[in-house]
C-alpha atoms as a PDB file:
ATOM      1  CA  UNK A   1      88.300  86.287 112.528  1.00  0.00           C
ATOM      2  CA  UNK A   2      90.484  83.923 114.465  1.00  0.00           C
ATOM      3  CA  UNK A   3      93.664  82.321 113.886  1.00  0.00           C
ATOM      4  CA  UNK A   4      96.345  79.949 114.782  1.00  0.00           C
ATOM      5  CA  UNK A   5      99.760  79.510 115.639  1.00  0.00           C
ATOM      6  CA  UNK A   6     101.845  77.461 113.304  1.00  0.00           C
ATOM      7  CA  UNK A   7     105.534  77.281 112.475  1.00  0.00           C
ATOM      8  CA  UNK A   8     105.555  78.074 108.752  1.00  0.00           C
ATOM      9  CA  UNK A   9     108.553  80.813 108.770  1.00  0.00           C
ATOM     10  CA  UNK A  10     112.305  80.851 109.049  1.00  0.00           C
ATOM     11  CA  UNK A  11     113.377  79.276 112.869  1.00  0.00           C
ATOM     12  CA  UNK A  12     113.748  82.702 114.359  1.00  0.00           C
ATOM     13  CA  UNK A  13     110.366  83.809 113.192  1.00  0.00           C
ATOM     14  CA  UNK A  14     109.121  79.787 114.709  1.00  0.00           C
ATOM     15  CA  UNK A  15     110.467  80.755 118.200  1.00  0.00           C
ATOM     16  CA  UNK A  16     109.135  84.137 118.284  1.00  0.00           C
ATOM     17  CA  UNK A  17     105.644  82.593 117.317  1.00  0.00           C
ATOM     18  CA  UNK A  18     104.442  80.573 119.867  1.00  0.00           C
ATOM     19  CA  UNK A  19     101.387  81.248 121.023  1.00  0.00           C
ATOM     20  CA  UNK A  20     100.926  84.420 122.834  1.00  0.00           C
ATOM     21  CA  UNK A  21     100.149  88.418 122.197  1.00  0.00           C
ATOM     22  CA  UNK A  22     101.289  90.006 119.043  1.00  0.00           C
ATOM     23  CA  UNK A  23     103.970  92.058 119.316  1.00  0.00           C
ATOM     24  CA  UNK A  24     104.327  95.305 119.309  1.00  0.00           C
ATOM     25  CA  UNK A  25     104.099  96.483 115.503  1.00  0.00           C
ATOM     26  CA  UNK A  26     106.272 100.070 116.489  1.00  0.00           C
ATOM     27  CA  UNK A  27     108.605  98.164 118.311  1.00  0.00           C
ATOM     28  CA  UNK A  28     111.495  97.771 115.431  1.00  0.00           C
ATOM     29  CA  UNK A  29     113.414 100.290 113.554  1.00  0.00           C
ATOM     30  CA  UNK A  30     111.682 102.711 110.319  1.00  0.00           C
ATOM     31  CA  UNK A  31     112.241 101.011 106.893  1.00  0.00           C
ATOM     32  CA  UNK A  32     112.804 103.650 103.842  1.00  0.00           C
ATOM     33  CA  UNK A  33     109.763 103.135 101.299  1.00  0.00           C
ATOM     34  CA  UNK A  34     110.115 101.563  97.990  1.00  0.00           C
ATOM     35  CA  UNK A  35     110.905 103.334  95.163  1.00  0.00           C
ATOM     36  CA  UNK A  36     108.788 101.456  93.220  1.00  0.00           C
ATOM     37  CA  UNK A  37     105.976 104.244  93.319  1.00  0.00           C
ATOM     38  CA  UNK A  38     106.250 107.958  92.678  1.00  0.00           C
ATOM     39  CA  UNK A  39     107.591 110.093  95.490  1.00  0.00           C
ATOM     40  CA  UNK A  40     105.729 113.551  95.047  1.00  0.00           C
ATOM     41  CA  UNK A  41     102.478 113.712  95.880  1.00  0.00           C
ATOM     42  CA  UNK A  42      99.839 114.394  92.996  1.00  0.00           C
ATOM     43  CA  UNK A  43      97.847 117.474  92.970  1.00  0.00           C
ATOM     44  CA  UNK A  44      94.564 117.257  94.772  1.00  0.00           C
ATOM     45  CA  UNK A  45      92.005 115.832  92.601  1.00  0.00           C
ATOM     46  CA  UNK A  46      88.875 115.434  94.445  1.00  0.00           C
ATOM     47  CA  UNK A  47      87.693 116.905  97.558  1.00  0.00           C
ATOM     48  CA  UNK A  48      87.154 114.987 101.510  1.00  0.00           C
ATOM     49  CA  UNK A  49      83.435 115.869 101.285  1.00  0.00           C
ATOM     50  CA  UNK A  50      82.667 114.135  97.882  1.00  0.00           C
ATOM     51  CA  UNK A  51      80.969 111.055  98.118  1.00  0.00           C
ATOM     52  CA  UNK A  52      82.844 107.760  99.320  1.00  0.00           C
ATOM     53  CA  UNK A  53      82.085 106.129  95.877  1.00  0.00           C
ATOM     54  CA  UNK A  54      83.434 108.627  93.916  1.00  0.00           C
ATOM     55  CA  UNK A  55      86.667 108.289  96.239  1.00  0.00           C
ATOM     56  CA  UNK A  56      87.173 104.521  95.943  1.00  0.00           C
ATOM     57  CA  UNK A  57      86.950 105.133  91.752  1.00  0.00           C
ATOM     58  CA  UNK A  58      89.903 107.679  92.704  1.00  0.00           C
ATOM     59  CA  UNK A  59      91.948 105.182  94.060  1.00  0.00           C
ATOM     60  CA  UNK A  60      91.268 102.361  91.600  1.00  0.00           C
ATOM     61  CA  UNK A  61      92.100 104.592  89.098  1.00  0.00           C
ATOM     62  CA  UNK A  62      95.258 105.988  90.382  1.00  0.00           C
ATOM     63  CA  UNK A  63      97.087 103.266  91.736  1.00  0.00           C
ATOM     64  CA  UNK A  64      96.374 104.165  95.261  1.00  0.00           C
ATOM     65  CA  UNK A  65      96.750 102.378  98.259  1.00  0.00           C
ATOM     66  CA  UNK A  66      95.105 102.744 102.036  1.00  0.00           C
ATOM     67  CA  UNK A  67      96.636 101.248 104.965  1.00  0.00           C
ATOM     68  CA  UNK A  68      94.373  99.682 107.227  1.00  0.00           C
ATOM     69  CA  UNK A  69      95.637  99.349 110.544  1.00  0.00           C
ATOM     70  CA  UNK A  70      94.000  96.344 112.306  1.00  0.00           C
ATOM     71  CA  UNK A  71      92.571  96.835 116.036  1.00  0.00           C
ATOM     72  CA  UNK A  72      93.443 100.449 115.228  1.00  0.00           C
ATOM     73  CA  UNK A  73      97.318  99.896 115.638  1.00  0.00           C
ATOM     74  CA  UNK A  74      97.389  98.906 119.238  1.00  0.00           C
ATOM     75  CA  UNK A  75     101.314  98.910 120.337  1.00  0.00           C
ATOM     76  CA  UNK A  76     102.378  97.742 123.928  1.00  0.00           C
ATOM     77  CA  UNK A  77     101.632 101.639 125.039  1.00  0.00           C
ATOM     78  CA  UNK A  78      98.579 101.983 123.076  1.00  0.00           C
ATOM     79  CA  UNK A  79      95.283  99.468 123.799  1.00  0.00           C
ATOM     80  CA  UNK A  80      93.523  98.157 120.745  1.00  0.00           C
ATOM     81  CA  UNK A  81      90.233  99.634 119.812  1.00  0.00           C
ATOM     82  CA  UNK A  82      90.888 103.118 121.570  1.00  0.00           C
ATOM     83  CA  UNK A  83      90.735 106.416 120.019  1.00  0.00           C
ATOM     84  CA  UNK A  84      93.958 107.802 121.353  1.00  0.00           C
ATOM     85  CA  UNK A  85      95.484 104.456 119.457  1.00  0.00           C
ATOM     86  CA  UNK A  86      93.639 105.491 115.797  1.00  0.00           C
ATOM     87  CA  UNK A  87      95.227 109.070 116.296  1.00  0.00           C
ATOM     88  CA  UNK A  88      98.183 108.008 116.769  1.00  0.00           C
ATOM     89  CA  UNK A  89      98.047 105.429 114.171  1.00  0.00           C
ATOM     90  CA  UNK A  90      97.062 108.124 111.623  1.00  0.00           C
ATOM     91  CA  UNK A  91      99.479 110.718 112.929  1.00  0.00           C
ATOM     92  CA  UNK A  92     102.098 107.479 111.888  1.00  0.00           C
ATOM     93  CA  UNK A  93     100.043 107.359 108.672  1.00  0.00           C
ATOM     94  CA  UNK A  94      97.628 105.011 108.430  1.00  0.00           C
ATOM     95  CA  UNK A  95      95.130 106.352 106.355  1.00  0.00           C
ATOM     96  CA  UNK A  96      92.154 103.836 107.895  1.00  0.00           C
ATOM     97  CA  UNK A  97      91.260 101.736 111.033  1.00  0.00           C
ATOM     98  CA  UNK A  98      89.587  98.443 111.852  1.00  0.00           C
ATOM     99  CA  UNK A  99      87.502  98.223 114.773  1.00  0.00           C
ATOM    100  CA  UNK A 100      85.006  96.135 117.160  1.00  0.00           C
ATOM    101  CA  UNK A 101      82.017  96.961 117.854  1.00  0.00           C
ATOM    102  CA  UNK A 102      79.935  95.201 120.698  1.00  0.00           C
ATOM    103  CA  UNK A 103      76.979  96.109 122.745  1.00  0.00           C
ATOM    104  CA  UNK A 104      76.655  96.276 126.456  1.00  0.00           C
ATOM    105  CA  UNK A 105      73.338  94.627 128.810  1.00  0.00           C
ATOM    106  CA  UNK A 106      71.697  98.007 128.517  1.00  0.00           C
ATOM    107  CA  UNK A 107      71.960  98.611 124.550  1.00  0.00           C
ATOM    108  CA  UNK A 108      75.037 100.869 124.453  1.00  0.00           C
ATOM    109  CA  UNK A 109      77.708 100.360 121.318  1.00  0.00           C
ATOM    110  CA  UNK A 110      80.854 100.134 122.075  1.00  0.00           C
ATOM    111  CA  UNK A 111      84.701  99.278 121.293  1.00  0.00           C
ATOM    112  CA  UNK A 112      84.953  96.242 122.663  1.00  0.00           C
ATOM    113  CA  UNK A 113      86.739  92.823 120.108  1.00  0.00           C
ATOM    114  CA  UNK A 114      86.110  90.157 122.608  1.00  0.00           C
ATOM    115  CA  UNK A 115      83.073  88.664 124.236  1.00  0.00           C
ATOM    116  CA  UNK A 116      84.616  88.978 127.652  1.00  0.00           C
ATOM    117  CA  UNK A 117      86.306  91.779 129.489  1.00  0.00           C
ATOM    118  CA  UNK A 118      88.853  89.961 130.868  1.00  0.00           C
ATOM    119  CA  UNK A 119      91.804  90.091 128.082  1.00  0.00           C
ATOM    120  CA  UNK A 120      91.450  94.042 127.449  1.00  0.00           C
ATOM    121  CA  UNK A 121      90.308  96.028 129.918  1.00  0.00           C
ATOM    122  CA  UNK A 122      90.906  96.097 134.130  1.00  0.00           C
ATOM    123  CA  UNK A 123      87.080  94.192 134.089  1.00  0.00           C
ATOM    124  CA  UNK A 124      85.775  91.009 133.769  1.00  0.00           C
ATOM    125  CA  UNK A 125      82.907  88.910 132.530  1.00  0.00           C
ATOM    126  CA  UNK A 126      80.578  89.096 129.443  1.00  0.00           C
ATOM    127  CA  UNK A 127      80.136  92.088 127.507  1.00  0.00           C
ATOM    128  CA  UNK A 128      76.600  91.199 127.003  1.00  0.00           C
ATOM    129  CA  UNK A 129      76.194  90.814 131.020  1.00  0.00           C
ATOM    130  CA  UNK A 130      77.504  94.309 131.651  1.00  0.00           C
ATOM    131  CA  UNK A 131      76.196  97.635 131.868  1.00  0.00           C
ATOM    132  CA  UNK A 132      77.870 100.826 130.239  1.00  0.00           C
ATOM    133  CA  UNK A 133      77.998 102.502 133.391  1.00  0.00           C
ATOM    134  CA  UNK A 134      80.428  99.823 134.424  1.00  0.00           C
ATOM    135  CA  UNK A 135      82.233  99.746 131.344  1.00  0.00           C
ATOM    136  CA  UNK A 136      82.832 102.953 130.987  1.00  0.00           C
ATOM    137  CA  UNK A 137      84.778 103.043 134.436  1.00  0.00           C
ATOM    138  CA  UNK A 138      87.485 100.642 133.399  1.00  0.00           C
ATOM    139  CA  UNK A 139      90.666 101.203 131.654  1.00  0.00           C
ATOM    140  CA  UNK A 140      92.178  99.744 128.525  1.00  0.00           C
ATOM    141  CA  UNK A 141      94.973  97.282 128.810  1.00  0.00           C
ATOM    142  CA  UNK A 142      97.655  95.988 126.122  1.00  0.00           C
ATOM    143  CA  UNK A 143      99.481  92.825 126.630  1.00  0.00           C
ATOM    144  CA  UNK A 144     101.662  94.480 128.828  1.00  0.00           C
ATOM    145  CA  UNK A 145     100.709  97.816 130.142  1.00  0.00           C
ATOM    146  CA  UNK A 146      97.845  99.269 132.049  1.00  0.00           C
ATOM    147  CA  UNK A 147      96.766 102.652 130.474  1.00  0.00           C
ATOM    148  CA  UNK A 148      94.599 105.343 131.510  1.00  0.00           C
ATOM    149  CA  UNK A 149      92.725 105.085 128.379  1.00  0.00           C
ATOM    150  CA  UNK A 150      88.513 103.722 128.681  1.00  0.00           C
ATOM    151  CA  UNK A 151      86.297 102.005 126.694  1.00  0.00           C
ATOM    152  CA  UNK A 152      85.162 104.522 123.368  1.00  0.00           C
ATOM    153  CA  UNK A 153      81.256 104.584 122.257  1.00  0.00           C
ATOM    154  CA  UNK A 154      80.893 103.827 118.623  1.00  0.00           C
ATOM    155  CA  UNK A 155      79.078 107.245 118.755  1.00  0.00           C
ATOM    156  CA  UNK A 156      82.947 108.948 120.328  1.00  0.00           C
ATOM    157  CA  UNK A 157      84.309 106.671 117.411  1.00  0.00           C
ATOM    158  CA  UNK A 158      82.687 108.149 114.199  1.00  0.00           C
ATOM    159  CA  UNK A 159      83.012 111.771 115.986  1.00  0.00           C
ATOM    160  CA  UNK A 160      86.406 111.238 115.706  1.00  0.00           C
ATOM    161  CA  UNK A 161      86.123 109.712 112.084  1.00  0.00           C
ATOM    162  CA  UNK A 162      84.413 112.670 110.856  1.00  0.00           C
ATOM    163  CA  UNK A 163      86.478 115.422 112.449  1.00  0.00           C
ATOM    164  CA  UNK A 164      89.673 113.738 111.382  1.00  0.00           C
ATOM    165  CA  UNK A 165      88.905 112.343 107.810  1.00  0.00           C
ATOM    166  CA  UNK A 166      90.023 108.751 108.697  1.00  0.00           C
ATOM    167  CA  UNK A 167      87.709 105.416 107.283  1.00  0.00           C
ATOM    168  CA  UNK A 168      86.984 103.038 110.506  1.00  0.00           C
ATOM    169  CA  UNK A 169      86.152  99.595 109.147  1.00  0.00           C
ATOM    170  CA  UNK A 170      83.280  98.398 111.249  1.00  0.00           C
ATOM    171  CA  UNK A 171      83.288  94.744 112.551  1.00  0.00           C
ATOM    172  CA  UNK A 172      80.292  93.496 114.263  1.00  0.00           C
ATOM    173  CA  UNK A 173      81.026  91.658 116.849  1.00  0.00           C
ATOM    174  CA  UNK A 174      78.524  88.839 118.104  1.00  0.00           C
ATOM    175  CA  UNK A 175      76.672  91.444 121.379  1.00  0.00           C
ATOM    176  CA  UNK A 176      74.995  93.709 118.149  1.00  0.00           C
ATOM    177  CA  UNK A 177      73.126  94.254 115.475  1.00  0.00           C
ATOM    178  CA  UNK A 178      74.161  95.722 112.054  1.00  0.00           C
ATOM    179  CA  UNK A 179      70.376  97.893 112.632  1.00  0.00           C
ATOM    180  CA  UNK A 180      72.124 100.042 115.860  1.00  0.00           C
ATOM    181  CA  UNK A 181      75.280 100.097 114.091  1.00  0.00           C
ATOM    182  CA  UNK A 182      73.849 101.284 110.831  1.00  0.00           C
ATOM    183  CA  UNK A 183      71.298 104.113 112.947  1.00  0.00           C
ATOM    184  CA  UNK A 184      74.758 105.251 114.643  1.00  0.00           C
ATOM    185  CA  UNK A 185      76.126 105.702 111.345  1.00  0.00           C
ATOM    186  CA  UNK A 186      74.041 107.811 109.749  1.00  0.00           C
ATOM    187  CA  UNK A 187      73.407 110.112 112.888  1.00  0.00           C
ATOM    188  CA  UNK A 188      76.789 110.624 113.108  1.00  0.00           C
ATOM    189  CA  UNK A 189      76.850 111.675 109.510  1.00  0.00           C
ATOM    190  CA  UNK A 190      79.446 109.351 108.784  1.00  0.00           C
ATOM    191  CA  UNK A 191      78.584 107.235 106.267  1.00  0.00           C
ATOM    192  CA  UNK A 192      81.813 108.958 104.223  1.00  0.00           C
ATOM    193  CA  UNK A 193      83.705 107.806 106.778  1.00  0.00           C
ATOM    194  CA  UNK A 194      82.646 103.995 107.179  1.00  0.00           C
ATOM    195  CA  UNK A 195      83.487 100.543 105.494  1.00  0.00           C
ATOM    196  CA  UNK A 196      81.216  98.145 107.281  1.00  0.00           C
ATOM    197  CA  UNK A 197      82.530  94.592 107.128  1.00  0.00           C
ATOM    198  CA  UNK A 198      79.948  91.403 106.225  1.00  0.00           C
ATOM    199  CA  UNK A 199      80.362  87.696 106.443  1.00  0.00           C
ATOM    200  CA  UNK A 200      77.720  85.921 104.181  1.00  0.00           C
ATOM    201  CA  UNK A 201      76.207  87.094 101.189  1.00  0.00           C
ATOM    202  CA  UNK A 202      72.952  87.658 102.840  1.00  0.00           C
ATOM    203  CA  UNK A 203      74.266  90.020 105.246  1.00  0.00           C
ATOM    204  CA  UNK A 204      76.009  91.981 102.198  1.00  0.00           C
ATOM    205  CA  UNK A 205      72.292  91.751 100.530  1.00  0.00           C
ATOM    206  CA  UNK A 206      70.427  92.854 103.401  1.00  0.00           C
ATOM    207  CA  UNK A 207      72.576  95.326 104.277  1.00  0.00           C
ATOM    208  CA  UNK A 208      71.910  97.083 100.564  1.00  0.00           C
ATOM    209  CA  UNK A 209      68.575  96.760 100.968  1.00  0.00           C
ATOM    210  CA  UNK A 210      68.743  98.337 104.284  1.00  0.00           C
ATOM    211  CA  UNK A 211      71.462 101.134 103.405  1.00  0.00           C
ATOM    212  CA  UNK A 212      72.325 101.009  99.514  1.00  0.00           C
ATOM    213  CA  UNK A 213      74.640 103.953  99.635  1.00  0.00           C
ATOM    214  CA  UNK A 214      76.927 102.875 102.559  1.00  0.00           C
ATOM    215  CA  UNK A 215      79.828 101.264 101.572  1.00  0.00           C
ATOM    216  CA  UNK A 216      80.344  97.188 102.494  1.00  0.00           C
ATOM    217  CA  UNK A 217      83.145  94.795 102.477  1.00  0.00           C
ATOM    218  CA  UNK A 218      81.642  91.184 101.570  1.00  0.00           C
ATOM    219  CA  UNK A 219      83.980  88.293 100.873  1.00  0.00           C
ATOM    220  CA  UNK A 220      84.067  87.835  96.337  1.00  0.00           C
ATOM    221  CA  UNK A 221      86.007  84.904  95.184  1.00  0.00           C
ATOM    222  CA  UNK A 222      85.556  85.271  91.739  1.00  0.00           C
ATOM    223  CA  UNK A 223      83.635  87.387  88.935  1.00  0.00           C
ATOM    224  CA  UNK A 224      81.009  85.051  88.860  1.00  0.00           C
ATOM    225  CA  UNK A 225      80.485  85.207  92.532  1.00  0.00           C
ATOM    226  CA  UNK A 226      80.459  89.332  92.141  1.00  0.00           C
ATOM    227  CA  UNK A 227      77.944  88.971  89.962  1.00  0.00           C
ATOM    228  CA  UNK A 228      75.515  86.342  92.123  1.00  0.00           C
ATOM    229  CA  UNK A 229      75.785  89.290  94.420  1.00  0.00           C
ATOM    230  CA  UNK A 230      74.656  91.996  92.588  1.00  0.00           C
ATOM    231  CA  UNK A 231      72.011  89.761  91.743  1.00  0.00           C
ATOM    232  CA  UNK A 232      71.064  89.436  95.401  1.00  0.00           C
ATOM    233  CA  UNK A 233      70.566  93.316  95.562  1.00  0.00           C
ATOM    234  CA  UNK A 234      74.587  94.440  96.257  1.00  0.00           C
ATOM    235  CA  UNK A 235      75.417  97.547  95.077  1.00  0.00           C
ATOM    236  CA  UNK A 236      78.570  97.040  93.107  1.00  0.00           C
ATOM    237  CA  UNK A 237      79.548 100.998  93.354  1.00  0.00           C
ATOM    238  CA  UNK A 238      79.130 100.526  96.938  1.00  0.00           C
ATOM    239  CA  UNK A 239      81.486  97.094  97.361  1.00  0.00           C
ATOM    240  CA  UNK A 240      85.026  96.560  98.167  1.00  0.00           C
ATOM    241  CA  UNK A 241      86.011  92.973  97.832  1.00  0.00           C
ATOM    242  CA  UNK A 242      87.530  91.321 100.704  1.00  0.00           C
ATOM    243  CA  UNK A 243      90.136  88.619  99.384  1.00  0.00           C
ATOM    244  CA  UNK A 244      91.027  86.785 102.489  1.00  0.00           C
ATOM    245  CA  UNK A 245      94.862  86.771 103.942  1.00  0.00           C
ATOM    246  CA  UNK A 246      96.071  83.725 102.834  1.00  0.00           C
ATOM    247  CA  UNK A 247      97.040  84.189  99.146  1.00  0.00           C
ATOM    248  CA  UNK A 248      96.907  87.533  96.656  1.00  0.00           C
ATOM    249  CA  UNK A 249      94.987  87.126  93.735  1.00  0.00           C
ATOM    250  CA  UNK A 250      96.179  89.211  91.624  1.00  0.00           C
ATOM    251  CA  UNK A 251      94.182  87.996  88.300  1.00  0.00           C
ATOM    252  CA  UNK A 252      90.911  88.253  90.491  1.00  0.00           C
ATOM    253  CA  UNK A 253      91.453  91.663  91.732  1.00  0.00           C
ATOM    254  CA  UNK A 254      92.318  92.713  87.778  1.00  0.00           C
ATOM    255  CA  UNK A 255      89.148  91.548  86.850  1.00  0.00           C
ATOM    256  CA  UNK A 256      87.314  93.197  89.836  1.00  0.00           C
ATOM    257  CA  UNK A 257      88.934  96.226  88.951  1.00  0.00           C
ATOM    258  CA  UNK A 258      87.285  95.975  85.422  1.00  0.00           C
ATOM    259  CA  UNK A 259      84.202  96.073  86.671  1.00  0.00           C
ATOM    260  CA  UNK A 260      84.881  98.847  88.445  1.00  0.00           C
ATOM    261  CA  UNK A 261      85.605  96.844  91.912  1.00  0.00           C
ATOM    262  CA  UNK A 262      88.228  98.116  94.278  1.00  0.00           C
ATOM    263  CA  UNK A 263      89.520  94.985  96.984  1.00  0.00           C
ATOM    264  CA  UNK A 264      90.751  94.524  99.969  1.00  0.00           C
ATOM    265  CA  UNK A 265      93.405  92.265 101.159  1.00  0.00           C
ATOM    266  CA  UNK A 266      94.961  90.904 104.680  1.00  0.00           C
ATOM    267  CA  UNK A 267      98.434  90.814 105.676  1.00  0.00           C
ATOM    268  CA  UNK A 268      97.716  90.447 109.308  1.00  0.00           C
ATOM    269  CA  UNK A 269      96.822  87.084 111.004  1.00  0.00           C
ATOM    270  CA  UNK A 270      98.381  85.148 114.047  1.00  0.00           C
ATOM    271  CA  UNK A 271     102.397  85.815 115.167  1.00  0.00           C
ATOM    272  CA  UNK A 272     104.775  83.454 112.951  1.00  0.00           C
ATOM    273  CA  UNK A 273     101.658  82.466 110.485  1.00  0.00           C
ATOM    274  CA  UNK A 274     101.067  85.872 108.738  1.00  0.00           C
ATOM    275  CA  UNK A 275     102.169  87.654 105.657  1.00  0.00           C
ATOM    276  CA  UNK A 276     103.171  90.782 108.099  1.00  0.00           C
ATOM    277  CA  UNK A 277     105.749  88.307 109.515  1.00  0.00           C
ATOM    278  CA  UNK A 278     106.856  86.859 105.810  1.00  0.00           C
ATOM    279  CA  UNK A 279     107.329  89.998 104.320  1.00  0.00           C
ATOM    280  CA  UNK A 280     109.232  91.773 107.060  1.00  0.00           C
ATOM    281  CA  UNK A 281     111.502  88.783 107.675  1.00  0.00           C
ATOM    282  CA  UNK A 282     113.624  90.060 105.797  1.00  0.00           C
ATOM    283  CA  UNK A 283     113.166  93.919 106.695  1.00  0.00           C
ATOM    284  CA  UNK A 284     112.163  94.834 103.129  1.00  0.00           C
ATOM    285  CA  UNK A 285     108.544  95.440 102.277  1.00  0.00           C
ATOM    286  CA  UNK A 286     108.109  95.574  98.954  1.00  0.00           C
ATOM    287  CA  UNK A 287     105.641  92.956  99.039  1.00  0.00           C
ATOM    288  CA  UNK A 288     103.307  95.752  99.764  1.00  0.00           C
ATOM    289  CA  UNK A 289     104.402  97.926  96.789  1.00  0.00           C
ATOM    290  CA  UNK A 290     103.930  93.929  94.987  1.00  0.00           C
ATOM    291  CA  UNK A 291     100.385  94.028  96.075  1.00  0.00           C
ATOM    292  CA  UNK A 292      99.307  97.730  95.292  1.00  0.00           C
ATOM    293  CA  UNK A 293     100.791  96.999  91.905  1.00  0.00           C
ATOM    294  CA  UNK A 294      98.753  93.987  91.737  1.00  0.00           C
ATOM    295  CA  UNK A 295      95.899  96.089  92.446  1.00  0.00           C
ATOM    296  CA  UNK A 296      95.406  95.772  96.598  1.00  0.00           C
ATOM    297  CA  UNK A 297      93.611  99.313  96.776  1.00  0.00           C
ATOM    298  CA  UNK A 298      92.859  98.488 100.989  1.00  0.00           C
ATOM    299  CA  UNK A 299      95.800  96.636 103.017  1.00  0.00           C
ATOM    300  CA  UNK A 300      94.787  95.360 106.312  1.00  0.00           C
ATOM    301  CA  UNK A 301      97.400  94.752 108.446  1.00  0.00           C
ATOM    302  CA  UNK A 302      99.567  94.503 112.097  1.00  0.00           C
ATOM    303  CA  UNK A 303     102.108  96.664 111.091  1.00  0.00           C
ATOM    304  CA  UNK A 304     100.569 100.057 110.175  1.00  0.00           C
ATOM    305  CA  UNK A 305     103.628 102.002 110.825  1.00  0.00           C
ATOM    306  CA  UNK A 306     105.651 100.124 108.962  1.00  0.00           C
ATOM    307  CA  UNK A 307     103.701  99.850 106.076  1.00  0.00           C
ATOM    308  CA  UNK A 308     102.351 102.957 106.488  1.00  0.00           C
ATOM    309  CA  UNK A 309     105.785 104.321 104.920  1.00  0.00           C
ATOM    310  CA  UNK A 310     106.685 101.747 102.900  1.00  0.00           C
ATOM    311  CA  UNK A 311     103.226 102.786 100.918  1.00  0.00           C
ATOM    312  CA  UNK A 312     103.562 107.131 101.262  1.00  0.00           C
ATOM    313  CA  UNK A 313     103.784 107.667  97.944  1.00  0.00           C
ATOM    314  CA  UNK A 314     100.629 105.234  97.514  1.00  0.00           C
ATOM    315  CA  UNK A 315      98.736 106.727  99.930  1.00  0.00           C
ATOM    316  CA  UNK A 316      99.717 110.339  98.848  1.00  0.00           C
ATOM    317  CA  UNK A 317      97.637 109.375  95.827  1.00  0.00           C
ATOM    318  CA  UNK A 318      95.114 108.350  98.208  1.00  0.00           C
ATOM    319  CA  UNK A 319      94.874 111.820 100.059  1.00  0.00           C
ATOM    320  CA  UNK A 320      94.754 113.818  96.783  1.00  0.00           C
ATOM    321  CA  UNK A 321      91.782 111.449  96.355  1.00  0.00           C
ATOM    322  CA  UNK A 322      89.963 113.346  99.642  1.00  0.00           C
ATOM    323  CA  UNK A 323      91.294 111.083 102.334  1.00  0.00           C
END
């Protein structure tokens, strides 16, 4: 997904958005969470090892809400797409992570967003020109630091899913194939663990006919569009609707929910043009408790911290849901 710099928000917001790296989304002082939601976290209600399906209906039907944190939550000390970023993103309380996964020369998956080297790590060239053996020497960068942190396997990735209970939202990146990412999957034993993002409907189809119990995110516009894909072979029960970043919906995600639909929605996006920046302009996020209410179940977004505690009591819901 790419995007681009405009100048849609208040002047300050304008001047802090030209293009550039994001910043960093620890970087500014803790907000207090909404009291718009419960504070005491419900009694546990279904356990981490139950199936993934079963876990999404817990959410829908609860009024849950999982914070996605995009890249992983990569902060100006922490690299995007590393595993010491997702823990620490999760120990901040991000319940979920979105990653890249790319392929070097010789057939190894990796974490890797970009074609190139060059923007993240100490290397350069093509990804698909590279060998793991030289990946897996260099170090992760952020926009401003050098770390001692190294390129993760997808296989180092779902270990650390698994053993820590987190969902990693898989994005195929242009080097692979959804057939080695799918094979990882399931010999990892993680498909609990995974959300794997599609673009088309014919991905989200072939994907079901491939895996029908893993769990997909395929772009639904409307109920008639959810139902040309379960036409196509998608199984609703293992669907979450991705609704884009630009707008909420919250009519289409009520009528998803009715059919027993859970959604996901974007917040992140380029500096100055996305909803992160709009809703903490004016350092109150109540959008997000606006969205969950809407019914949001799965928030994407730069600022997992912050919204990571604006939601707690949503996401308490979530845990006592097994995550």
């Amino acid at each position: 997904m790419r995007f681009f710099c405009t100048s849609t928000l208040a002047l300050t917001t304008f001047l802090a958005a030209a293009c550039g790296p994001d910043p960093d989304p620890t970087a500014t002082a803790s907000v207090e969470p909404s009291a718009a939601a419960p504070r005491s976290e419900p009694a546990q209600t279904l356990a981490p090892g139950a199936p993934l399906s079963a876990r999404l209906d817990c959410l829908r039907e609860t009024g849950a809400a999982i914070v996605i944190a995009h890249r992983g939550g990569p902060t100006r000390d922490y690299p995007e797409n590393a595993i010491e970023s997702f823990q620490r993103s999760y120990d901040a309380g991000a319940l979920g992570m979105e990653i890249d996964i790319a392929e070097s020369a010789d057939g190894v998956l990796f974490l890797m967003h970009d074609d190139d080297l060059d923007r993240t790590t100490t290397g350069t060239g093509d990804v698909s020109d590279t060998s793991w053996a030289d990946i897996e020497t260099l170090r992760l960068e952020t926009y401003s630091t050098e770390t001692d942190f190294r390129p993760p396997t997808l296989d180092a990735a779902l270990a650390w899913a698994v053993k820590t209970n987190a969902l990693v939202e898989l994005d195929k990146k242009r080097s692979t194939s959804y057939d080695g990412i799918i094979d990882a999957v399931e010999a990892a034993g993680a498909q609990n663990n995974v959300l794997l993002i599609t673009y088309t409907d014919g991905q989200a189809a072939d994907l079901h006919a491939r895996a029908p119990d893993l769990v997909i995110t395929a772009t639904v516009n409307s109920p008639a569009h959810l139902d040309e894909l379960i036409s196509r072979g998608v199984n609703p029960q293992n669907l979450l609707a991705w609704t884009g970043t630009e707008r909420p919906d919250p009519d289409l995600w009520r009528a998803l929910a009715d059919r027993g639909v859970e959604t996901v929605f974007g917040t992140l996006g380029r500096r100055g043009d996305r909803l992160d920046d709009l809703y903490w302009e004016d350092r109150d996020g109540s959008e997000y408790d606006a969205l969950a209410d809407d019914g949001a179940t799965f928030i994407v977004t730069d600022y997992s911290d912050r919204v990571s505690r604006q939601l707690a009591p949503r996401q308490a819901r979530a845990r006592a849901c097994g995550f």
